[in-house]
C-alpha atoms as a PDB file:
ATOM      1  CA  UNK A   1      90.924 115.624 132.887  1.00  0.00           C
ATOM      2  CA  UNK A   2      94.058 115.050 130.676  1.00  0.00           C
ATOM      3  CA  UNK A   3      94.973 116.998 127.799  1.00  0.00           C
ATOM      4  CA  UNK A   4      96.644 114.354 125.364  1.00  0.00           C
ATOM      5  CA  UNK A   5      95.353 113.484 122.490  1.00  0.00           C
ATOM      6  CA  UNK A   6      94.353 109.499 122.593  1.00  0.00           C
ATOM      7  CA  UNK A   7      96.627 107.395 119.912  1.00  0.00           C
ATOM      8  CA  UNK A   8      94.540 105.340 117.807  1.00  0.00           C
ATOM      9  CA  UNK A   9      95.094 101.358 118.790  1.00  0.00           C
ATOM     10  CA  UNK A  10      98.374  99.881 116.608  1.00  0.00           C
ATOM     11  CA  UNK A  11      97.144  97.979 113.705  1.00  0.00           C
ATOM     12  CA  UNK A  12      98.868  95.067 112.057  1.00  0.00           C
ATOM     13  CA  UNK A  13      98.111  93.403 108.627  1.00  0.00           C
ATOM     14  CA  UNK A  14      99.062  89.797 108.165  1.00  0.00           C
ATOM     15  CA  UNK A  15      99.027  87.237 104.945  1.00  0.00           C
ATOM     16  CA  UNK A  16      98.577  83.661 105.669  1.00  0.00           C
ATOM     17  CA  UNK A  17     101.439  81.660 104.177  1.00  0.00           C
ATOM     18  CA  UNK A  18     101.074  78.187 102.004  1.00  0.00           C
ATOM     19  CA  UNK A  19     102.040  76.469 105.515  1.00  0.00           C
ATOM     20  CA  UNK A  20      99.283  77.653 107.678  1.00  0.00           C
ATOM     21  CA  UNK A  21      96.598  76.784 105.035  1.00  0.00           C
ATOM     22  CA  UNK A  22      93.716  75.001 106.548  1.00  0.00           C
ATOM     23  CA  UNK A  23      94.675  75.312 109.782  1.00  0.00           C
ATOM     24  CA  UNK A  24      92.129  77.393 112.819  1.00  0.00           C
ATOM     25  CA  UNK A  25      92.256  80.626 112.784  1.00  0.00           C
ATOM     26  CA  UNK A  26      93.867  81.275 116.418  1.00  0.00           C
ATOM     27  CA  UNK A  27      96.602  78.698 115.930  1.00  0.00           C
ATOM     28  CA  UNK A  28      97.713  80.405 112.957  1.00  0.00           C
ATOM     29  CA  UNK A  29      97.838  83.392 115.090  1.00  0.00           C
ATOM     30  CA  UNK A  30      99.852  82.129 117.549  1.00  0.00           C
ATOM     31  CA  UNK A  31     101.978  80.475 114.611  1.00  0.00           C
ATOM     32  CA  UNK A  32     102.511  84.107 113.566  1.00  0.00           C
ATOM     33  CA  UNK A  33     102.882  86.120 116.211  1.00  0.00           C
ATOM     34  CA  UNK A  34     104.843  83.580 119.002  1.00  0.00           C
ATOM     35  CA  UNK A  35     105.198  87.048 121.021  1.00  0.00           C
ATOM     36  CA  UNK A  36     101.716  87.071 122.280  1.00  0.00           C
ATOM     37  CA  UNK A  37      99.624  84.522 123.822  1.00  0.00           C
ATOM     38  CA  UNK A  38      97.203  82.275 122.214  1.00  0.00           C
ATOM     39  CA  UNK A  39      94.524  83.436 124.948  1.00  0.00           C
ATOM     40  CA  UNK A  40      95.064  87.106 123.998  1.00  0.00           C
ATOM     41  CA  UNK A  41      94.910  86.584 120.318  1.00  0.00           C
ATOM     42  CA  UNK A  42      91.777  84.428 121.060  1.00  0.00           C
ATOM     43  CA  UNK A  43      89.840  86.998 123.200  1.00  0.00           C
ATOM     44  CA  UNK A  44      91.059  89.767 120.509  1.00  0.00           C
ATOM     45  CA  UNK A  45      89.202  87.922 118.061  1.00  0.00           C
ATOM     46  CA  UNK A  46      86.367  87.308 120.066  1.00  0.00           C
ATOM     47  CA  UNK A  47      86.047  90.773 120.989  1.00  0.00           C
ATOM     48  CA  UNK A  48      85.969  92.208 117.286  1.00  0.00           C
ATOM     49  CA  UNK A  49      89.709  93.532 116.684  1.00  0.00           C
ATOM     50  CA  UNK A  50      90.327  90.904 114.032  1.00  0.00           C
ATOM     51  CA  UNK A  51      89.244  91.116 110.368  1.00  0.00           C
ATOM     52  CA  UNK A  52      89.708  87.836 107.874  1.00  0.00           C
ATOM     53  CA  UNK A  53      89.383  88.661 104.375  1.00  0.00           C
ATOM     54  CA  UNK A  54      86.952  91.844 105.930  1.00  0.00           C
ATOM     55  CA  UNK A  55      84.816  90.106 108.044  1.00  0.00           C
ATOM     56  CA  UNK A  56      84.675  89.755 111.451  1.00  0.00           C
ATOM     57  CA  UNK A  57      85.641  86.150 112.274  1.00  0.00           C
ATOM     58  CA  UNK A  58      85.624  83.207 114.917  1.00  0.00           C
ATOM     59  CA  UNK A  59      88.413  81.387 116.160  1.00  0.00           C
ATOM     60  CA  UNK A  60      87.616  78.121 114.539  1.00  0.00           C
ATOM     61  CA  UNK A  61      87.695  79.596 111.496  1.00  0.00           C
ATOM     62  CA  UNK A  62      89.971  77.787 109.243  1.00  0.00           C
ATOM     63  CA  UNK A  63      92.383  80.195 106.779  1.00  0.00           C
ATOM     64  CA  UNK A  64      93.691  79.991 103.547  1.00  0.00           C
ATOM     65  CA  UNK A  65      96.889  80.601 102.218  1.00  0.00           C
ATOM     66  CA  UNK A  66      96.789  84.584 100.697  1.00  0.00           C
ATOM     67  CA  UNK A  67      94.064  85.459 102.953  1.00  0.00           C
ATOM     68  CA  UNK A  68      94.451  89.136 104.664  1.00  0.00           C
ATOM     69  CA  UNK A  69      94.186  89.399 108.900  1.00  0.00           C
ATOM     70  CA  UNK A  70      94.304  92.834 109.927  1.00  0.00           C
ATOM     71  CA  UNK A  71      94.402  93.326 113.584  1.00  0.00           C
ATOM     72  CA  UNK A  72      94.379  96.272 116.209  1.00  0.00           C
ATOM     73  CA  UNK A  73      95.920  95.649 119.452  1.00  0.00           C
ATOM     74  CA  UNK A  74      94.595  98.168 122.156  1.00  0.00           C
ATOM     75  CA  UNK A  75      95.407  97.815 125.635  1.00  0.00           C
ATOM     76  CA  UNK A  76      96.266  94.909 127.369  1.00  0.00           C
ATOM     77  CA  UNK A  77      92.453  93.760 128.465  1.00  0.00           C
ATOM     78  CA  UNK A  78      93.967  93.070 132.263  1.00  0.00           C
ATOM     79  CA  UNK A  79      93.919  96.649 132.355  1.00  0.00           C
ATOM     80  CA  UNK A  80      91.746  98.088 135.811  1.00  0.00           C
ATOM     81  CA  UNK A  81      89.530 100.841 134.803  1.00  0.00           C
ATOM     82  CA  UNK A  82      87.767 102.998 137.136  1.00  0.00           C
ATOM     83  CA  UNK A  83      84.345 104.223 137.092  1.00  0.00           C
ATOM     84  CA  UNK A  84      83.679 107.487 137.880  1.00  0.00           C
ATOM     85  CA  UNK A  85      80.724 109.884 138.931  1.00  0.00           C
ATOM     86  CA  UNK A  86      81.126 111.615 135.479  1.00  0.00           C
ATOM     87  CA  UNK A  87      77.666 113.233 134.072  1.00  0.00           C
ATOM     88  CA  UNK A  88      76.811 111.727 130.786  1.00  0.00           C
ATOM     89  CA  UNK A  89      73.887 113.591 128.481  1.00  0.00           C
ATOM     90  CA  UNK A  90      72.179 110.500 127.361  1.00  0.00           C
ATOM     91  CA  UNK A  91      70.106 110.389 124.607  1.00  0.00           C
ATOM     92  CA  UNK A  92      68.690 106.878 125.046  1.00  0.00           C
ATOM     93  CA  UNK A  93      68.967 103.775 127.124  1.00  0.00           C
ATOM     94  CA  UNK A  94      67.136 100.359 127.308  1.00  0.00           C
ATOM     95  CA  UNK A  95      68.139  96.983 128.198  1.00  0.00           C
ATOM     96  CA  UNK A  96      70.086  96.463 125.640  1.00  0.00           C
ATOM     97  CA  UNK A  97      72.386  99.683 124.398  1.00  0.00           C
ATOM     98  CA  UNK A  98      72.752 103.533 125.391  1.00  0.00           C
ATOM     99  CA  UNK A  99      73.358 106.752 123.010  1.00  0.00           C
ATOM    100  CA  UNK A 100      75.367 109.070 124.439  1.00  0.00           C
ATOM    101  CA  UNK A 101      75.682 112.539 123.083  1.00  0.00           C
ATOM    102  CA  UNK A 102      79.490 113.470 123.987  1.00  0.00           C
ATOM    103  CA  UNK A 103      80.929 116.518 124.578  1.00  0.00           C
ATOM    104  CA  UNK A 104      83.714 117.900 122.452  1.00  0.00           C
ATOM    105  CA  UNK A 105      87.024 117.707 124.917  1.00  0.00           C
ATOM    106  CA  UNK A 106      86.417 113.839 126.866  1.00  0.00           C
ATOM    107  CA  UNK A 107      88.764 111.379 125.572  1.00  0.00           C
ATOM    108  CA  UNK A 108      86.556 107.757 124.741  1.00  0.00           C
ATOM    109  CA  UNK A 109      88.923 105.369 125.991  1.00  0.00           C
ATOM    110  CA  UNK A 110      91.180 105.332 128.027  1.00  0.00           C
ATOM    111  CA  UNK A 111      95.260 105.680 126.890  1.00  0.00           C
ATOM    112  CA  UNK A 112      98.597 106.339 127.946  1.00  0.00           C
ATOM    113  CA  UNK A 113      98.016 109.372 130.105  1.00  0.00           C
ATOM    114  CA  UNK A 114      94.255 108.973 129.768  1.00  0.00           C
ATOM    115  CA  UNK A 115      93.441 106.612 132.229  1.00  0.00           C
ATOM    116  CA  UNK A 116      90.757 108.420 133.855  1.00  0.00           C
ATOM    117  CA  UNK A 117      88.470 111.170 133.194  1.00  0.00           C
ATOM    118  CA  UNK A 118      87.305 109.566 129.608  1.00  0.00           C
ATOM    119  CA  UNK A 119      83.777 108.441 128.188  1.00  0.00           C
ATOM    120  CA  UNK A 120      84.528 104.931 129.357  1.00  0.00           C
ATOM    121  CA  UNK A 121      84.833 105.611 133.034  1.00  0.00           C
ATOM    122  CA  UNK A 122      81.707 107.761 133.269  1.00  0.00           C
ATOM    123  CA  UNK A 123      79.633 104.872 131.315  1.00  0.00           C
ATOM    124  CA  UNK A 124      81.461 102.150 134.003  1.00  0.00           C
ATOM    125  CA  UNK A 125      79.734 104.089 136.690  1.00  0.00           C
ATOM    126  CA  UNK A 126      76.641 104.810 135.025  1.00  0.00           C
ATOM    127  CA  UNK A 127      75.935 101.160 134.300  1.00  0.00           C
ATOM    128  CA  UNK A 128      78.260  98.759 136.593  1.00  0.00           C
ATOM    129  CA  UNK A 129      77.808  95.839 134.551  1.00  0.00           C
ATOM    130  CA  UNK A 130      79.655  96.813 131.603  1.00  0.00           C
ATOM    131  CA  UNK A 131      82.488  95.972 133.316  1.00  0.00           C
ATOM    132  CA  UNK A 132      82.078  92.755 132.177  1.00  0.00           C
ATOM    133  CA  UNK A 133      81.688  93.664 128.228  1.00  0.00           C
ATOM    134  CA  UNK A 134      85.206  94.241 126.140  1.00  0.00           C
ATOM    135  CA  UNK A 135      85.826  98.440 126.232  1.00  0.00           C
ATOM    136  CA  UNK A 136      82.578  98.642 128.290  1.00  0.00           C
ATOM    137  CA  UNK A 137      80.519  97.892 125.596  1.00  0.00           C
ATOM    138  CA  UNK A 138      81.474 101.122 123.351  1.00  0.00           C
ATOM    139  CA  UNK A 139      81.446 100.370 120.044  1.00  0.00           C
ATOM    140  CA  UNK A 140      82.969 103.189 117.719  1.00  0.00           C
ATOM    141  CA  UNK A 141      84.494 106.197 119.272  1.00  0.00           C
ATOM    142  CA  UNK A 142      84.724 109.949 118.508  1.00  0.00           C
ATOM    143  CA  UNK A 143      87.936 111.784 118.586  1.00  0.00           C
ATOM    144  CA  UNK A 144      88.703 113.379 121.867  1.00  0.00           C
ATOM    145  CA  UNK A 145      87.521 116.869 120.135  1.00  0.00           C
ATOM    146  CA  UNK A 146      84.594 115.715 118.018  1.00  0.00           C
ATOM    147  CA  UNK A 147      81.561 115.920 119.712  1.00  0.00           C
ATOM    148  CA  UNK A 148      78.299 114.197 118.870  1.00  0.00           C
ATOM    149  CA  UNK A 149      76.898 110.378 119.082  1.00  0.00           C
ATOM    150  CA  UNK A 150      77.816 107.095 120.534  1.00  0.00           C
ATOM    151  CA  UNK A 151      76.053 103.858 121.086  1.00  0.00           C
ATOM    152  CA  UNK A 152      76.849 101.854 123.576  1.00  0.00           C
ATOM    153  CA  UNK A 153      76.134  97.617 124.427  1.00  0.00           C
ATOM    154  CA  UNK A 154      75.135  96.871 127.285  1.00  0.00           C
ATOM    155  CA  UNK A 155      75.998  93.055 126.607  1.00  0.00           C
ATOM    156  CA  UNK A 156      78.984  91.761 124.771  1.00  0.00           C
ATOM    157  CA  UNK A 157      76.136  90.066 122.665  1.00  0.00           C
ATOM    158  CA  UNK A 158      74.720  93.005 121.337  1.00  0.00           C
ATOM    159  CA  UNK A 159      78.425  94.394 120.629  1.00  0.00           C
ATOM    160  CA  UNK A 160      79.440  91.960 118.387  1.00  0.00           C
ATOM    161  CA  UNK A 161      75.828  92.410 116.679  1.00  0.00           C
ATOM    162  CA  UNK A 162      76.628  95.858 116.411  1.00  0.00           C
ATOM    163  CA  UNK A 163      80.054  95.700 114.844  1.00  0.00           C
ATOM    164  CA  UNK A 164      79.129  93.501 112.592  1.00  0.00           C
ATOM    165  CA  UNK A 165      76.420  96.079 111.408  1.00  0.00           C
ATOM    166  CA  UNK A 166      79.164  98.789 111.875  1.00  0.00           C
ATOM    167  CA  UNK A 167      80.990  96.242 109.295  1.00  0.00           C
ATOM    168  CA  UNK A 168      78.902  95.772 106.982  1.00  0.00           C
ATOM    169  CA  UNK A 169      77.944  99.871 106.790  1.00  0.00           C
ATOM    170  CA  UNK A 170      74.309  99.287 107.990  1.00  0.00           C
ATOM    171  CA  UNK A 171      74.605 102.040 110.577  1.00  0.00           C
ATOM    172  CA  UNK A 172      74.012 105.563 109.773  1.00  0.00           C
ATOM    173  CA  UNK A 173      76.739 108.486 110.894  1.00  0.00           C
ATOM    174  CA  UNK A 174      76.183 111.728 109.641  1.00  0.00           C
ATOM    175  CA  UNK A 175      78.525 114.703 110.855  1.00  0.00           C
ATOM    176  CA  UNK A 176      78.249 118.245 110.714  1.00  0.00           C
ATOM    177  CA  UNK A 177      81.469 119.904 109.754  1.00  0.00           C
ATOM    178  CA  UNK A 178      82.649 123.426 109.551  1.00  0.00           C
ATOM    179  CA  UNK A 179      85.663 123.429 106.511  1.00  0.00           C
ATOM    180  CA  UNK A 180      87.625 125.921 105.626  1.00  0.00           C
ATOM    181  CA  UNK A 181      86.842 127.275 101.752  1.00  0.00           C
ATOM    182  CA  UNK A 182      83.516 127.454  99.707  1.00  0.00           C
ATOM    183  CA  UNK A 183      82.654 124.085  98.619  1.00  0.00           C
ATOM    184  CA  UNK A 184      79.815 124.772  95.608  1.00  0.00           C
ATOM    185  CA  UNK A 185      78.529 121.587  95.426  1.00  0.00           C
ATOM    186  CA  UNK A 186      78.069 118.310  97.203  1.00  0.00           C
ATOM    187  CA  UNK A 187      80.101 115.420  96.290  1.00  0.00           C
ATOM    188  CA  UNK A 188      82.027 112.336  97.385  1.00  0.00           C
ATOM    189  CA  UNK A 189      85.091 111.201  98.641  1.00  0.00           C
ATOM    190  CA  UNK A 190      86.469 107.482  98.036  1.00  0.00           C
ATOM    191  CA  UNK A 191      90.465 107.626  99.043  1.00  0.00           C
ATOM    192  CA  UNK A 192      92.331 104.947 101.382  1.00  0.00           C
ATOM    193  CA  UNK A 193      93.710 106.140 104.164  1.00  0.00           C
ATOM    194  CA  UNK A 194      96.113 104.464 106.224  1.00  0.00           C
ATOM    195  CA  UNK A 195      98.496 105.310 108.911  1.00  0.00           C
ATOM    196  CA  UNK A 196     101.124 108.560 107.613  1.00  0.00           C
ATOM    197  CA  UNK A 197     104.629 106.895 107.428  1.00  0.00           C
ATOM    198  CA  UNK A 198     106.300 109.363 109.355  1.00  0.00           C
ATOM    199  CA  UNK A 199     103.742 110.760 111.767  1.00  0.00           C
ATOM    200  CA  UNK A 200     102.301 107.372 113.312  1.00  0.00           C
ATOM    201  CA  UNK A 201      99.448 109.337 115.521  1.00  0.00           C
ATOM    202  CA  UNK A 202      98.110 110.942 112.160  1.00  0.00           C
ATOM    203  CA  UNK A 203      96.515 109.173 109.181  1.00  0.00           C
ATOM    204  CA  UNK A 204      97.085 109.935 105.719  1.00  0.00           C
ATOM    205  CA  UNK A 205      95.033 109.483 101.899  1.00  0.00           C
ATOM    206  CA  UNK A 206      97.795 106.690 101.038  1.00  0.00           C
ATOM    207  CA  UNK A 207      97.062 104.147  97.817  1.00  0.00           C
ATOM    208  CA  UNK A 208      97.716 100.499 100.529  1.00  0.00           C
ATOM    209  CA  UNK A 209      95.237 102.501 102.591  1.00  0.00           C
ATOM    210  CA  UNK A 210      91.929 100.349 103.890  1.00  0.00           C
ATOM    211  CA  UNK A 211      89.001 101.965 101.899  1.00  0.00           C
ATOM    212  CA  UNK A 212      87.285 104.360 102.632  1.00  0.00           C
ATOM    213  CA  UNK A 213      83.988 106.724 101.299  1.00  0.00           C
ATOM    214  CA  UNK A 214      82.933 109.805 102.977  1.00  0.00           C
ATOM    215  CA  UNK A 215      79.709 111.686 101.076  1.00  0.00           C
ATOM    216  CA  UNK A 216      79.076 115.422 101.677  1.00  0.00           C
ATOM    217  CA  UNK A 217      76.401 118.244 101.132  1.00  0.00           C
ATOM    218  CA  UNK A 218      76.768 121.731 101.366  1.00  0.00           C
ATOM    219  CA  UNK A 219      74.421 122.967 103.904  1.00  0.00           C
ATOM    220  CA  UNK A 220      74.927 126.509 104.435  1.00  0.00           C
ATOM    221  CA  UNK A 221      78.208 128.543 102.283  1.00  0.00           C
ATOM    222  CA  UNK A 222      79.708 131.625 103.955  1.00  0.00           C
ATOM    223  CA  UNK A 223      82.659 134.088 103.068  1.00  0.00           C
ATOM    224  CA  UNK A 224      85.033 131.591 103.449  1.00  0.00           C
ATOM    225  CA  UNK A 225      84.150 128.286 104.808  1.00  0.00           C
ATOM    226  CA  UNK A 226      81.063 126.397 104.320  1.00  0.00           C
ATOM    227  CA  UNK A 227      78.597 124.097 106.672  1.00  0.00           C
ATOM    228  CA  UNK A 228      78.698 120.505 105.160  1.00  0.00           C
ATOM    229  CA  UNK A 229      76.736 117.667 106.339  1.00  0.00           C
ATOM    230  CA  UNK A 230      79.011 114.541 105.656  1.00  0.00           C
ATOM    231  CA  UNK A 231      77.911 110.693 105.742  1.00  0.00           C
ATOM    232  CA  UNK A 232      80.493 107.996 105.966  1.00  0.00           C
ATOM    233  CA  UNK A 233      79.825 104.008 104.053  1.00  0.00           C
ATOM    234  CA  UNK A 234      83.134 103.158 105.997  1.00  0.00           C
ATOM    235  CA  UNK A 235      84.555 104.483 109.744  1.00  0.00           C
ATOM    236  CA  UNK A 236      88.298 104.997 109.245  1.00  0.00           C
ATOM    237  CA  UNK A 237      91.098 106.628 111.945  1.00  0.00           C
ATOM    238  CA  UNK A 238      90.114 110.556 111.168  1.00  0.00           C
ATOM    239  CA  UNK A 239      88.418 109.827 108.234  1.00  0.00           C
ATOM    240  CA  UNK A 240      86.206 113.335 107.325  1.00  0.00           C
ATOM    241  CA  UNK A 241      89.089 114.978 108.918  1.00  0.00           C
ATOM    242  CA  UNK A 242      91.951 113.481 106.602  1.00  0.00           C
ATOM    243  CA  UNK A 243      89.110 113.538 103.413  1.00  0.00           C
ATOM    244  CA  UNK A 244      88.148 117.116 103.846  1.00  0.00           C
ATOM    245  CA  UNK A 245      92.226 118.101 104.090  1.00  0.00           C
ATOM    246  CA  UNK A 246      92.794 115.826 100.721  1.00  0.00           C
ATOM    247  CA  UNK A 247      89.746 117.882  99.074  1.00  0.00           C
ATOM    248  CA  UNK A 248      91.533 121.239 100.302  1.00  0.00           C
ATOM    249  CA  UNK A 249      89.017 121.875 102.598  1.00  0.00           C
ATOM    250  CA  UNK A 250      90.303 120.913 106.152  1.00  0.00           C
ATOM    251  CA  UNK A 251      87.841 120.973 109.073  1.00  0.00           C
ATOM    252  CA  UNK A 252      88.276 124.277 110.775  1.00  0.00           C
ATOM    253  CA  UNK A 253      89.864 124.720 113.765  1.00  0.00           C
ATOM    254  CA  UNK A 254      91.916 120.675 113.421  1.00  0.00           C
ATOM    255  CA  UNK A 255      95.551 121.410 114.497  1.00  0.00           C
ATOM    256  CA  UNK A 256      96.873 118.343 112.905  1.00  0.00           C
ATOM    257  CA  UNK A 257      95.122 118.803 109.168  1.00  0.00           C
ATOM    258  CA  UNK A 258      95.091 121.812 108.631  1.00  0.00           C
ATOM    259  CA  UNK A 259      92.716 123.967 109.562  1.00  0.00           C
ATOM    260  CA  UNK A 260      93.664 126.486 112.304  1.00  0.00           C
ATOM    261  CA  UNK A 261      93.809 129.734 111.377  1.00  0.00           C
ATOM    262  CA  UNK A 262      93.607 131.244 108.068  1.00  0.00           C
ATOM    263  CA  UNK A 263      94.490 134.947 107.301  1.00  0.00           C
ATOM    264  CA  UNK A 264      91.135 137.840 107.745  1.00  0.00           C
ATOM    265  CA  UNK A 265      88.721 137.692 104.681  1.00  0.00           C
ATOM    266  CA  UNK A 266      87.911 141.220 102.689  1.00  0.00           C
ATOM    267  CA  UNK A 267      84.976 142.527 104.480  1.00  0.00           C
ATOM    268  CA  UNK A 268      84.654 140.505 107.250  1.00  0.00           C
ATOM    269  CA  UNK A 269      84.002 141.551 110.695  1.00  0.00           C
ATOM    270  CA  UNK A 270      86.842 141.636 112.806  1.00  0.00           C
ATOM    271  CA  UNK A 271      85.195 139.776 115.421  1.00  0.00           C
ATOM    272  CA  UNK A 272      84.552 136.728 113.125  1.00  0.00           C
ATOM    273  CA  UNK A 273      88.333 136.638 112.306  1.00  0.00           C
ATOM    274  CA  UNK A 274      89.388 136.619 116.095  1.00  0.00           C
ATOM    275  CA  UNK A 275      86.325 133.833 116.725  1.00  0.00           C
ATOM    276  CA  UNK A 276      88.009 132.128 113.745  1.00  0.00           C
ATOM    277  CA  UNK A 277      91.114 132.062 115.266  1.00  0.00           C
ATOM    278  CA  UNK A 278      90.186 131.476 118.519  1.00  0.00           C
ATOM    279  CA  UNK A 279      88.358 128.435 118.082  1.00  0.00           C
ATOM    280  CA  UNK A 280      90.960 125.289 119.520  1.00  0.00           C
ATOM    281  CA  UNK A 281      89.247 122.060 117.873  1.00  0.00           C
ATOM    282  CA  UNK A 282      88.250 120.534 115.060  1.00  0.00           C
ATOM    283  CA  UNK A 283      84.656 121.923 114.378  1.00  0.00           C
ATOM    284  CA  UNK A 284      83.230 118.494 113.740  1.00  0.00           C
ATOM    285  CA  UNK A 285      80.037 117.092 115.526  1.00  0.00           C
ATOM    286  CA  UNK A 286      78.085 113.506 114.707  1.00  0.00           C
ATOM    287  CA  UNK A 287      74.539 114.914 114.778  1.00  0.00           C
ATOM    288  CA  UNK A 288      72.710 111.963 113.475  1.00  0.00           C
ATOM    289  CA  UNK A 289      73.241 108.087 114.443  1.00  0.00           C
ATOM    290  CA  UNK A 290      70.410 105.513 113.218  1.00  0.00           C
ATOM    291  CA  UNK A 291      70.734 101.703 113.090  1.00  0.00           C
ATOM    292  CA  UNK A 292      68.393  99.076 113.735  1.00  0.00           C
ATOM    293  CA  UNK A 293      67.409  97.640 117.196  1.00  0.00           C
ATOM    294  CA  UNK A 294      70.192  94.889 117.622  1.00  0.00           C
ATOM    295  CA  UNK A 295      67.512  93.070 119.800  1.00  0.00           C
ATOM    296  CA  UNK A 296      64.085  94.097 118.054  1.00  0.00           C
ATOM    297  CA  UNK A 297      65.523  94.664 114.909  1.00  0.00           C
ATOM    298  CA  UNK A 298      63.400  98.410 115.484  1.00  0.00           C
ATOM    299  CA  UNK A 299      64.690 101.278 112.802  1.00  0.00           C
ATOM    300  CA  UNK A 300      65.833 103.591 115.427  1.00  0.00           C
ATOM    301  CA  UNK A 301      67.258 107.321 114.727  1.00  0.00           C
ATOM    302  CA  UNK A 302      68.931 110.179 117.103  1.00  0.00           C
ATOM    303  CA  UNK A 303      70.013 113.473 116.939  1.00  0.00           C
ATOM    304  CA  UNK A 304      71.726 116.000 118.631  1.00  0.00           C
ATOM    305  CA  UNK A 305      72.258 119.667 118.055  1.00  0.00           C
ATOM    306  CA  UNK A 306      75.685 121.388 117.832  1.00  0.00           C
ATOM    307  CA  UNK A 307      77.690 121.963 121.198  1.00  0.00           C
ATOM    308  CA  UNK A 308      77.624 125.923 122.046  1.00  0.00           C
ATOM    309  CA  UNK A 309      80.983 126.970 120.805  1.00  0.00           C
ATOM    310  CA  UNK A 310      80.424 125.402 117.316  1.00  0.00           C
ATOM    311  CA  UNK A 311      76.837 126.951 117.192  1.00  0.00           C
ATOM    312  CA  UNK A 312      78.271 130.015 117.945  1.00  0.00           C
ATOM    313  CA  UNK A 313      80.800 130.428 115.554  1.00  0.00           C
ATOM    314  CA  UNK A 314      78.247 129.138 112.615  1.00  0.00           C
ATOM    315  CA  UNK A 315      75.600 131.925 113.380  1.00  0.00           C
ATOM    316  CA  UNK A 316      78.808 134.464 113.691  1.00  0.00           C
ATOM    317  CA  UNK A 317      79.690 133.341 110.329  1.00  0.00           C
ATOM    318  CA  UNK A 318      75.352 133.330 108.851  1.00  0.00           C
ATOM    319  CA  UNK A 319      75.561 137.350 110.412  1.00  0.00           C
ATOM    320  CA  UNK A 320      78.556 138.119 108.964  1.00  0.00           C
ATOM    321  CA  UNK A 321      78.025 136.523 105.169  1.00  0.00           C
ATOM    322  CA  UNK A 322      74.899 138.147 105.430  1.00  0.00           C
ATOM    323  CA  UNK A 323      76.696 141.892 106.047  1.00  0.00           C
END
């Protein structure tokens, strides 16, 4: 399996002039960006990657001068992905959707030197006919070093009802996440983020930022970092990761926020400061996913423990704070 770190999809923002007022949606697409086909920006809207003023949209949908489009543009969809005989610990499956419970290290989708070996290509196999739903039916994604829980649609049906839950923050994520520092108390964060200026694969607490609210606990406090359980209202690029770094409390072990590394704490075992360092990812895990049946409307709820190495270093820490 590849290495790289996926790039999140590009992402464009668009106002609708005074001369496309009234008119469809799609035409006023292709009116604005004459580069890409009217059948691409129609299926990108019809698979979810186009917002309107917010909300997830239809083609006929007529616009109004000052109204906001914000777009991402993954992949060209002709793209051939490959399924492959890649084990998959899932935590439930029906007719209708599968939670997977991924492991930190697989890449979701597939990228520019990620085209196999990823989340995607494992649930191709798994179930053959999502290769007939946009991004075989996945409908959020993890960073290629997060671990934790993912629902999947089995029908491009139940994905669009599922974004637009995702969209209108009816479906509960909850992380675990190991930060560096002793956080006292729980609290919140609500700060944009948007892509950094200079560093276009990292995202950045910026004020033209979309919005964005993570809300944190303190589950367990040790010598120097502390356990948090954090819920996100909104699902931004990186979100906890770039939140925690703006609080000064970067996820431990993320090479691109912040937290590797950290210099030994008075009376800690040496052994914790080496697992410290020695620990190569973000220590971030989605432990808790609920949303409501897209089909039954059923409250459903899953959860799945920490992977080993994060479990690991948590107890190492519980021993040590307890020395």
């Amino acid at each position: 399996m590849s290495t790289l770190t996926q790039d999140p999809a590009p992402e464009i923002r668009l106002t609708v002039p005074q001369t496309l007022h009234g008119k469809r949606l799609d035409a006023a697409l292709a009116a604005l960006l004459p580069d890409h086909s009217r059948s691409r920006l129609q299926r990108l809207v019809r698979d979810g990657h186009v917002r309107l003023d917010g909300r997830i949209p239809e083609c006929s949908d007529k616009v109004a001068a000052g109204a906001c489009i914000e777009m991402e543009l993954p992949e060209s969809a002709e793209v051939s992905w490959k399924a492959q005989p890649i084990p998959l610990e899932i935590v439930h499956e029906d007719h209708s959707l599968l939670v997977i419970n991924k492991p930190p290290g697989m890449v979701v989708h597939p990228g520019a030197g990620n085209a196999e070996g990823t989340l995607l290509n494992a649930v191709m196999h798994h179930a053959p006919s999502l290769v007939a739903v946009p991004r075989a039916g996945i409908v959020h994604r993890l960073d290629k070093d997060t671990s934790g829980l993912l629902v999947v649609a089995k029908t491009d049906a139940v994905r669009l009802r599922l974004v637009r839950e995702l969209q209108a923050r009816r479906i509960k994520r909850e992380y675990l996440a190991l930060v560096r520092g002793v956080v006292r108390a729980g609290g919140s964060v609500a700060a944009p983020i948007g892509r950094h200026p200079v560093h276009r694969t990292r995202m950045s607490v910026q004020q033209r930022g979309k919005e964005a609210t993570s809300h944190y606990t303190v589950t367990a406090a040790y010598r120097s970092h502390t356990l948090l359980r954090v819920r996100l209202e909104s699902g931004r690029t990186h979100q906890i990761r770039v939140h925690m770094a703006h609080i000064g409390h970067p996820v431990m072990g993320d090479p691109v926020y912040g937290g590797r590394g950290g210099a030994a704490v008075k009376g800690q075992d040496s052994r914790v400061t080496e697992l410290l360092r020695g620990f190569r990812r973000q220590a971030l895990h989605a432990g808790r996913l609920g949303l409501s049946h897209p089909e039954t409307a059923e409250a459903m709820e899953w959860t799945a423990p920490m992977p080993a190495d994060m479990r690991s270093l948590v107890e190492a820490l519980a021993v040590d704070a307890r020395s």
